[in-house]
C-alpha atoms as a PDB file:
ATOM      1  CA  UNK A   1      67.685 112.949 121.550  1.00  0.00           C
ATOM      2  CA  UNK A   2      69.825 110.213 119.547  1.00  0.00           C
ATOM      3  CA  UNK A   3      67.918 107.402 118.114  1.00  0.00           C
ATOM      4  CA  UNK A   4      71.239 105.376 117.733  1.00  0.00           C
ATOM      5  CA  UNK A   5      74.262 104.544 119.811  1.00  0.00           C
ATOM      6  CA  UNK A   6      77.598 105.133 118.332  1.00  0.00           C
ATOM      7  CA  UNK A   7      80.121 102.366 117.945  1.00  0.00           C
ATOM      8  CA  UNK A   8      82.103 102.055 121.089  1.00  0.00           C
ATOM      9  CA  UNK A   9      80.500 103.927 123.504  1.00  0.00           C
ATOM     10  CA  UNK A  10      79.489 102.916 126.451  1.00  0.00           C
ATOM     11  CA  UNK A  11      75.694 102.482 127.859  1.00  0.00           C
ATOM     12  CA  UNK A  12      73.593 100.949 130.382  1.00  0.00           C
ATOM     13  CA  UNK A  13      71.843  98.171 130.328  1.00  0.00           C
ATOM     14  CA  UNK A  14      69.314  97.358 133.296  1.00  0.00           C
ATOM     15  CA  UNK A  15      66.827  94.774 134.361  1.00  0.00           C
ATOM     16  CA  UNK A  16      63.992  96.866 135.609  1.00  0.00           C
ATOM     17  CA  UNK A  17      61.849  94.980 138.556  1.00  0.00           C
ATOM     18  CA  UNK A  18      58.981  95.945 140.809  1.00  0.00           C
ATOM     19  CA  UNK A  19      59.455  99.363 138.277  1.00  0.00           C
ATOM     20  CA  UNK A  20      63.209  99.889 139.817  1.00  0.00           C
ATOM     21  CA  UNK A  21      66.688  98.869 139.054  1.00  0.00           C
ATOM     22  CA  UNK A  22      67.370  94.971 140.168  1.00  0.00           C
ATOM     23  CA  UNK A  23      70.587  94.825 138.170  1.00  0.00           C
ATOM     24  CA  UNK A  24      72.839  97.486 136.415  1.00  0.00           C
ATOM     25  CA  UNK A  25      75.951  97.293 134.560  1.00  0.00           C
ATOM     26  CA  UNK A  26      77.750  98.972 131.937  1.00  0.00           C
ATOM     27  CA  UNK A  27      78.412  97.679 128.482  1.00  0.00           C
ATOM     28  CA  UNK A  28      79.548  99.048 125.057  1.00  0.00           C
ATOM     29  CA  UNK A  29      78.259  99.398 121.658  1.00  0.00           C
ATOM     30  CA  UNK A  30      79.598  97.189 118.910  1.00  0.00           C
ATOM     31  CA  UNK A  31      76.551  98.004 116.331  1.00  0.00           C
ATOM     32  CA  UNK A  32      73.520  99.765 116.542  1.00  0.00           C
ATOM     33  CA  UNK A  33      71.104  99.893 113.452  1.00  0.00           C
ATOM     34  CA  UNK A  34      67.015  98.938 112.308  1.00  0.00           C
ATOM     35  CA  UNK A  35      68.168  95.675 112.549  1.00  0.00           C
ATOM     36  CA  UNK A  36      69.715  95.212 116.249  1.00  0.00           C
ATOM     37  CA  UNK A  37      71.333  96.566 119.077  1.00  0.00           C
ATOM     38  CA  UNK A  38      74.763  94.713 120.090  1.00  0.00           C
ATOM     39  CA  UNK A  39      76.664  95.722 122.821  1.00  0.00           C
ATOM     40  CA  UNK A  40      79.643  94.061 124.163  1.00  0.00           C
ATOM     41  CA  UNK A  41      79.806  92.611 127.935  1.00  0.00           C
ATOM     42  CA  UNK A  42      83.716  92.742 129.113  1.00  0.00           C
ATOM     43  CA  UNK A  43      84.825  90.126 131.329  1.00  0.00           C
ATOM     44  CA  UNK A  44      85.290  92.029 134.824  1.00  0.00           C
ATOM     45  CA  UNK A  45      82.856  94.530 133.942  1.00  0.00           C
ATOM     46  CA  UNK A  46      80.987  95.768 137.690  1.00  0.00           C
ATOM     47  CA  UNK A  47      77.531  94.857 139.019  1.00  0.00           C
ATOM     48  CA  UNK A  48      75.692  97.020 140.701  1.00  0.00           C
ATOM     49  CA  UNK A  49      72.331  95.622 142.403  1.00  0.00           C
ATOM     50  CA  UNK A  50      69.200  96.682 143.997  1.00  0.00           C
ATOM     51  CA  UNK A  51      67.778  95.731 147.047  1.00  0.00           C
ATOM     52  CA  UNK A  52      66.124  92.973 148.282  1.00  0.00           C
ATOM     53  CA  UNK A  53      62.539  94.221 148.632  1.00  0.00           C
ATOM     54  CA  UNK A  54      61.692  93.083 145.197  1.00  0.00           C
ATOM     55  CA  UNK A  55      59.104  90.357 145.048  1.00  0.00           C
ATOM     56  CA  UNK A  56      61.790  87.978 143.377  1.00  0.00           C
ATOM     57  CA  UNK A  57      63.927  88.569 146.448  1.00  0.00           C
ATOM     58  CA  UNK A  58      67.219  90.381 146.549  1.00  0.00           C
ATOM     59  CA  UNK A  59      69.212  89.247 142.482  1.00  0.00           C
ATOM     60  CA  UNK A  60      70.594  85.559 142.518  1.00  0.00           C
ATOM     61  CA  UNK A  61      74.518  87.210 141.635  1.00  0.00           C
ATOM     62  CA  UNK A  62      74.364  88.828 144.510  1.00  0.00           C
ATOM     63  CA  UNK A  63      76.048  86.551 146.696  1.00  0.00           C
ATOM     64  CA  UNK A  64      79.079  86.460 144.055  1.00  0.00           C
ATOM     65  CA  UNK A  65      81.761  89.057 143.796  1.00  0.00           C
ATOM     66  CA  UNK A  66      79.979  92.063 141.857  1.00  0.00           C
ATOM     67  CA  UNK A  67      81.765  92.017 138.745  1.00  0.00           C
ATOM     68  CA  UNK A  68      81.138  89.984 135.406  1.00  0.00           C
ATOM     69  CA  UNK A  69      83.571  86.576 136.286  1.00  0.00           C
ATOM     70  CA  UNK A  70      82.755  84.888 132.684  1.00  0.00           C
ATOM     71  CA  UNK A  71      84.615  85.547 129.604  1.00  0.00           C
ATOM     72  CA  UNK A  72      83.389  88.690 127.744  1.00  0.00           C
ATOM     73  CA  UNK A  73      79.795  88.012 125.558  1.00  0.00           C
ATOM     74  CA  UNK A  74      78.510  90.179 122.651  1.00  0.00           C
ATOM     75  CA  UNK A  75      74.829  90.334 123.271  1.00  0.00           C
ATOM     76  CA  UNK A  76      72.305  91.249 120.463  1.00  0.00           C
ATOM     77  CA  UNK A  77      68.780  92.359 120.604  1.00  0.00           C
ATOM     78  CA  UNK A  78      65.913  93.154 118.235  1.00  0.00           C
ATOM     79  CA  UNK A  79      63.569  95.490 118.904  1.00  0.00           C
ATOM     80  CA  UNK A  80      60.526  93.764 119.911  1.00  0.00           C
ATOM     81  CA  UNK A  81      62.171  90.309 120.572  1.00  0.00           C
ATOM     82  CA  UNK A  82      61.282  88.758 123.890  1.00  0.00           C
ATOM     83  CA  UNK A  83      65.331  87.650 123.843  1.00  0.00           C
ATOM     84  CA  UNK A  84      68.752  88.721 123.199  1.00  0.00           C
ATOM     85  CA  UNK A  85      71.738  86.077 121.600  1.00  0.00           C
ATOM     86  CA  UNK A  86      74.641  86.513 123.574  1.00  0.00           C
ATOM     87  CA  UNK A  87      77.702  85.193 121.540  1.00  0.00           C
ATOM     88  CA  UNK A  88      81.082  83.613 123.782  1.00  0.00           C
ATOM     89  CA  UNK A  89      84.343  82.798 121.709  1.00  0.00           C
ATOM     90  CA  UNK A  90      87.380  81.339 123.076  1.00  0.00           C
ATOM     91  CA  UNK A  91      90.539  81.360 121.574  1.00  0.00           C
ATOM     92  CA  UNK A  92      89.013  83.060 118.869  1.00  0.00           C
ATOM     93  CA  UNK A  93      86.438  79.942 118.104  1.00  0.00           C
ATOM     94  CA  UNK A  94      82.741  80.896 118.581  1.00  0.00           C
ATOM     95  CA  UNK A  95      81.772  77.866 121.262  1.00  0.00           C
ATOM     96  CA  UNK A  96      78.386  78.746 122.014  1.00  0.00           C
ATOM     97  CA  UNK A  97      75.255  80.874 120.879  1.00  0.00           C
ATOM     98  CA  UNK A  98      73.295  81.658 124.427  1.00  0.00           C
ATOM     99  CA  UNK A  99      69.823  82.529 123.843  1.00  0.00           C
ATOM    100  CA  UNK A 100      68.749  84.832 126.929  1.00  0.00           C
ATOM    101  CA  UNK A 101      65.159  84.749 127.037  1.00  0.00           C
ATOM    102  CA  UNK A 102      64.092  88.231 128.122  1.00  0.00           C
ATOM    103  CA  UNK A 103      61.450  91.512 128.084  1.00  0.00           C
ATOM    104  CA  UNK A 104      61.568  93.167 124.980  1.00  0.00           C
ATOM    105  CA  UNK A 105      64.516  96.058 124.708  1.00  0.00           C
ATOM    106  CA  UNK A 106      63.039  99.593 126.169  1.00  0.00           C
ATOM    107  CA  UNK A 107      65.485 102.264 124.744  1.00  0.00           C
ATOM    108  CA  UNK A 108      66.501 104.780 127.221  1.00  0.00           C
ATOM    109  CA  UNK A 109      68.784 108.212 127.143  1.00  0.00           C
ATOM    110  CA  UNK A 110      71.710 106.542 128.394  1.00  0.00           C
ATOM    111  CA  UNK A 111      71.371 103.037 127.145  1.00  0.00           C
ATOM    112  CA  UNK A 112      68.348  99.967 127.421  1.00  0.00           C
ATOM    113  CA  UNK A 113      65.777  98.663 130.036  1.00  0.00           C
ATOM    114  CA  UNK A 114      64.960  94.824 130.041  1.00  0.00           C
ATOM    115  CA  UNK A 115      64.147  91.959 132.720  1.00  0.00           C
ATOM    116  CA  UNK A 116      65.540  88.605 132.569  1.00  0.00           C
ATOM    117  CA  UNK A 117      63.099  86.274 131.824  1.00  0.00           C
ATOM    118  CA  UNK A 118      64.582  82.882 133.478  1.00  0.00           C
ATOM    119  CA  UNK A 119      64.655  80.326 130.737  1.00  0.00           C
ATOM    120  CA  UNK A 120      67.580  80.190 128.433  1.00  0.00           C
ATOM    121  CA  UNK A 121      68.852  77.838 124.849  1.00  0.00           C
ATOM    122  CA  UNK A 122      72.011  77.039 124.329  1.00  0.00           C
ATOM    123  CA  UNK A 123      73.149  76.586 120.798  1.00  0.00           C
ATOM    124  CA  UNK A 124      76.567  74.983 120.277  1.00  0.00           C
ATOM    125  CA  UNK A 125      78.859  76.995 118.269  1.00  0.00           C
ATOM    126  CA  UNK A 126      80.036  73.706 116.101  1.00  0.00           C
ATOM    127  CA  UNK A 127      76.424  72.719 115.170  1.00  0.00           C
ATOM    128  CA  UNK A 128      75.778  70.454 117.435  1.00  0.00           C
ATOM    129  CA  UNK A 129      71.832  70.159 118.992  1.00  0.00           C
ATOM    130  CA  UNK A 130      70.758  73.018 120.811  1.00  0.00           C
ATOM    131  CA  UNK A 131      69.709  72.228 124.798  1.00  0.00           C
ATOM    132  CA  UNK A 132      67.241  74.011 127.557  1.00  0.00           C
ATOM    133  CA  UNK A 133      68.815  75.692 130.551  1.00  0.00           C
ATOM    134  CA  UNK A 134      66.727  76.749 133.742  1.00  0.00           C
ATOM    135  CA  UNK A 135      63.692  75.370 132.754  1.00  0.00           C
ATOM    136  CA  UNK A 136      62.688  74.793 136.352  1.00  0.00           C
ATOM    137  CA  UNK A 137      63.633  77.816 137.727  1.00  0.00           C
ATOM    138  CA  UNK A 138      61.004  79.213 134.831  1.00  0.00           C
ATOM    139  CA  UNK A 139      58.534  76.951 135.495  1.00  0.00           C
ATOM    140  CA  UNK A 140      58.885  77.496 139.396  1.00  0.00           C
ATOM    141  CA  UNK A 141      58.973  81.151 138.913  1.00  0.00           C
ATOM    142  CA  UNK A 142      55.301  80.819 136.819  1.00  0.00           C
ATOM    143  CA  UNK A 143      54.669  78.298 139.727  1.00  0.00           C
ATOM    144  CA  UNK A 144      54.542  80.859 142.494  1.00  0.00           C
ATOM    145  CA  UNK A 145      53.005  83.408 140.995  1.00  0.00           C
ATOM    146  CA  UNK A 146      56.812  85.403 139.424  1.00  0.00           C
ATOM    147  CA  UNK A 147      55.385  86.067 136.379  1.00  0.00           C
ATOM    148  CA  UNK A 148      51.509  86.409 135.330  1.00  0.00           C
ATOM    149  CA  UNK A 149      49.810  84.047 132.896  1.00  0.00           C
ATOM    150  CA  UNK A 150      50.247  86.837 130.318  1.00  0.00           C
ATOM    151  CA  UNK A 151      54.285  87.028 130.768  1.00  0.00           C
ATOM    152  CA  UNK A 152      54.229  82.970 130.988  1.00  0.00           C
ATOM    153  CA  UNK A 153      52.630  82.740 127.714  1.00  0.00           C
ATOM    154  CA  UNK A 154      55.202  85.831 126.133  1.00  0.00           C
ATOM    155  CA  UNK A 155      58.440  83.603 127.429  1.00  0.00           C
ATOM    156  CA  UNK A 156      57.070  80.507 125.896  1.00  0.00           C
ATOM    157  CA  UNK A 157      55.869  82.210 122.143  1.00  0.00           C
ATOM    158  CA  UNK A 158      59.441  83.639 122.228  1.00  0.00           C
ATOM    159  CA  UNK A 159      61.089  80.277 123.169  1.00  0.00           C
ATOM    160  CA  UNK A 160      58.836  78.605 120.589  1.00  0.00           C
ATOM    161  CA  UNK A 161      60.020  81.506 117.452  1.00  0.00           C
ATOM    162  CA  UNK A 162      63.417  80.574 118.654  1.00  0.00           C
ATOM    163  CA  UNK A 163      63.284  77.013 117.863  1.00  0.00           C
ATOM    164  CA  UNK A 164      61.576  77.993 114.983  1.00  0.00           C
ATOM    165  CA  UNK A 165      64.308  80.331 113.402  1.00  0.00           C
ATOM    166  CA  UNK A 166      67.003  77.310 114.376  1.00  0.00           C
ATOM    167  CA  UNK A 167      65.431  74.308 112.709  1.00  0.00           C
ATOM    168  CA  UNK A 168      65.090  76.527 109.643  1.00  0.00           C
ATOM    169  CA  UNK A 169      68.328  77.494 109.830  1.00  0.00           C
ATOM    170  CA  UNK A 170      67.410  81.351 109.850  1.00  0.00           C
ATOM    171  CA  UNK A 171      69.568  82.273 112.745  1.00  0.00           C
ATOM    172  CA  UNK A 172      69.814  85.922 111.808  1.00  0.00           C
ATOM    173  CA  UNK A 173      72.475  86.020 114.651  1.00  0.00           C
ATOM    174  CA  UNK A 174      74.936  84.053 112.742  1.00  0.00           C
ATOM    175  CA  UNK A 175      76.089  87.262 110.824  1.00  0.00           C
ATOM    176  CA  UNK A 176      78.175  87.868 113.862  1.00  0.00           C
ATOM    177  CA  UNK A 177      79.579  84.711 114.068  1.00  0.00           C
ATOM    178  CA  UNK A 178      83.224  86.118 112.419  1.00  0.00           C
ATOM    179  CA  UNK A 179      82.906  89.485 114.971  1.00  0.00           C
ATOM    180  CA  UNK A 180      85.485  90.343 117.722  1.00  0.00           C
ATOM    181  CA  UNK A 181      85.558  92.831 120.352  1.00  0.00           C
ATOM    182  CA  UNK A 182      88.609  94.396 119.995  1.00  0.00           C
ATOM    183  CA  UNK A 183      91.355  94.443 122.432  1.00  0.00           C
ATOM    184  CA  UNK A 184      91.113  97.794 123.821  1.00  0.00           C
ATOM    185  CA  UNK A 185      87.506  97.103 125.186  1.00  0.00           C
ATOM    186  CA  UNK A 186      88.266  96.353 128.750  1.00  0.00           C
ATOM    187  CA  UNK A 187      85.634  96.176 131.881  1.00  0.00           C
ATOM    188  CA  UNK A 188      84.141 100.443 131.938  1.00  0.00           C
ATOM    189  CA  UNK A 189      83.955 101.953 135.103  1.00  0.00           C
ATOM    190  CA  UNK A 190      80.511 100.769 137.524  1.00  0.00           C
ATOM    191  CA  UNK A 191      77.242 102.560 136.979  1.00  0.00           C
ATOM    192  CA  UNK A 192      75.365 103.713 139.952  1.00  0.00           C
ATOM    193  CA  UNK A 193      71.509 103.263 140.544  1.00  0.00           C
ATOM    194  CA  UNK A 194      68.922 105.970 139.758  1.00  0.00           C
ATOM    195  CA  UNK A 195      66.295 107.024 141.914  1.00  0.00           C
ATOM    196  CA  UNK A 196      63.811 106.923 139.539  1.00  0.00           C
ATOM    197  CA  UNK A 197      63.781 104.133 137.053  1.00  0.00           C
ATOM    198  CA  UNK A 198      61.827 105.003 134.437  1.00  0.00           C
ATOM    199  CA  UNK A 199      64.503 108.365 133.979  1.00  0.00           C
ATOM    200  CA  UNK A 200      65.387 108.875 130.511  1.00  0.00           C
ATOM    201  CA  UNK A 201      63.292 106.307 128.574  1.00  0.00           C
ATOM    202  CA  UNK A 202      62.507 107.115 125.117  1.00  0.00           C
END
């Protein structure tokens, strides 16, 4: 089985929940190496969700149309990190640096397993001080009982290394700053759910 993705192809990412698929779309490879996975999200991309007998409820998107309505985001992951940086240009400016907050990247046959972990950074692209997003919904989520004491305590080291890396101005992120998805990358065609989530992981 391949231990890397090829440049352009395209994967699957999923947020596993409850041990099944809560959300599943389809993204493509823009780098793959010891380093990091990036893969590029394409603005109209489809959403494909689970149920809602999960013990978080049915996904928040649901209730939008079931495509990806922002502008497209490269998103880059470490193995091991408990985040991905998801990078957003317009007119060809980098504007922001969106740290997702996130379980650690599971590699599977056709693509990557990971959960959203509720709290995100935002890190302006022209320097100017980063700023919390969904802190509450984090906090409530610990609140009733969403994530264990264990997982609380995971979110917050990786939210504390973040900070860390940015007021020592080690972003290692920032060597993507000058990247581009080129223009041929449009939305891929939607991924349906498996039966068996765990299928494929290596």
């Amino acid at each position: 089985m391949r231990s890397r993705f090829p440049r352009g192809e395209v994967i699957v990412r999923r947020e596993i929940l409850d041990g099944r698929e809560w959300l599943v779309y389809p993204v493509r490879v823009a780098g793959d190496d010891e380093r990091a996975l990036a893969v590029y999200l394409a603005r109209g991309t489809p959403l494909t969700f689970g149920g809602d007998d999960f013990r978080w409820g049915p996904h928040p998107w649901i209730q939008f149309e079931h495509v990806w309505q922002s502008s497209g985001v490269l998103q880059l992951q470490r193995p091991g990190d408990g985040y991905s940086v998801w990078g957003r240009w317009a007119d060809g400016v980098l504007t922001e640096w969106y740290v997702n907050f996130q379980a650690p990247l599971v590699r599977t046959g056709r693509g990557f397993d990971t959960l959203d972990h509720e709290l995100d950074l935002i890190i302006p692209g022209d320097g100017s001080p980063y700023r919390w997003k969904d802190v509450e919904h984090f906090e409530e989520r610990v609140r009733t009982g969403g994530f264990d004491t264990a997982e609380a305590d995971a979110v917050r080291a990786a939210a504390a290394c973040v900070v860390d890396l940015v007021e020592r101005g080690a972003c290692w992120w920032e060597e993507w700053r000058d990247w581009r998805a080129p223009a041929d990358w449009g939305p891929p065609a939607a991924v349906a759910l498996q039966d068996d989530a765990t299928a494929g992981t290596r």
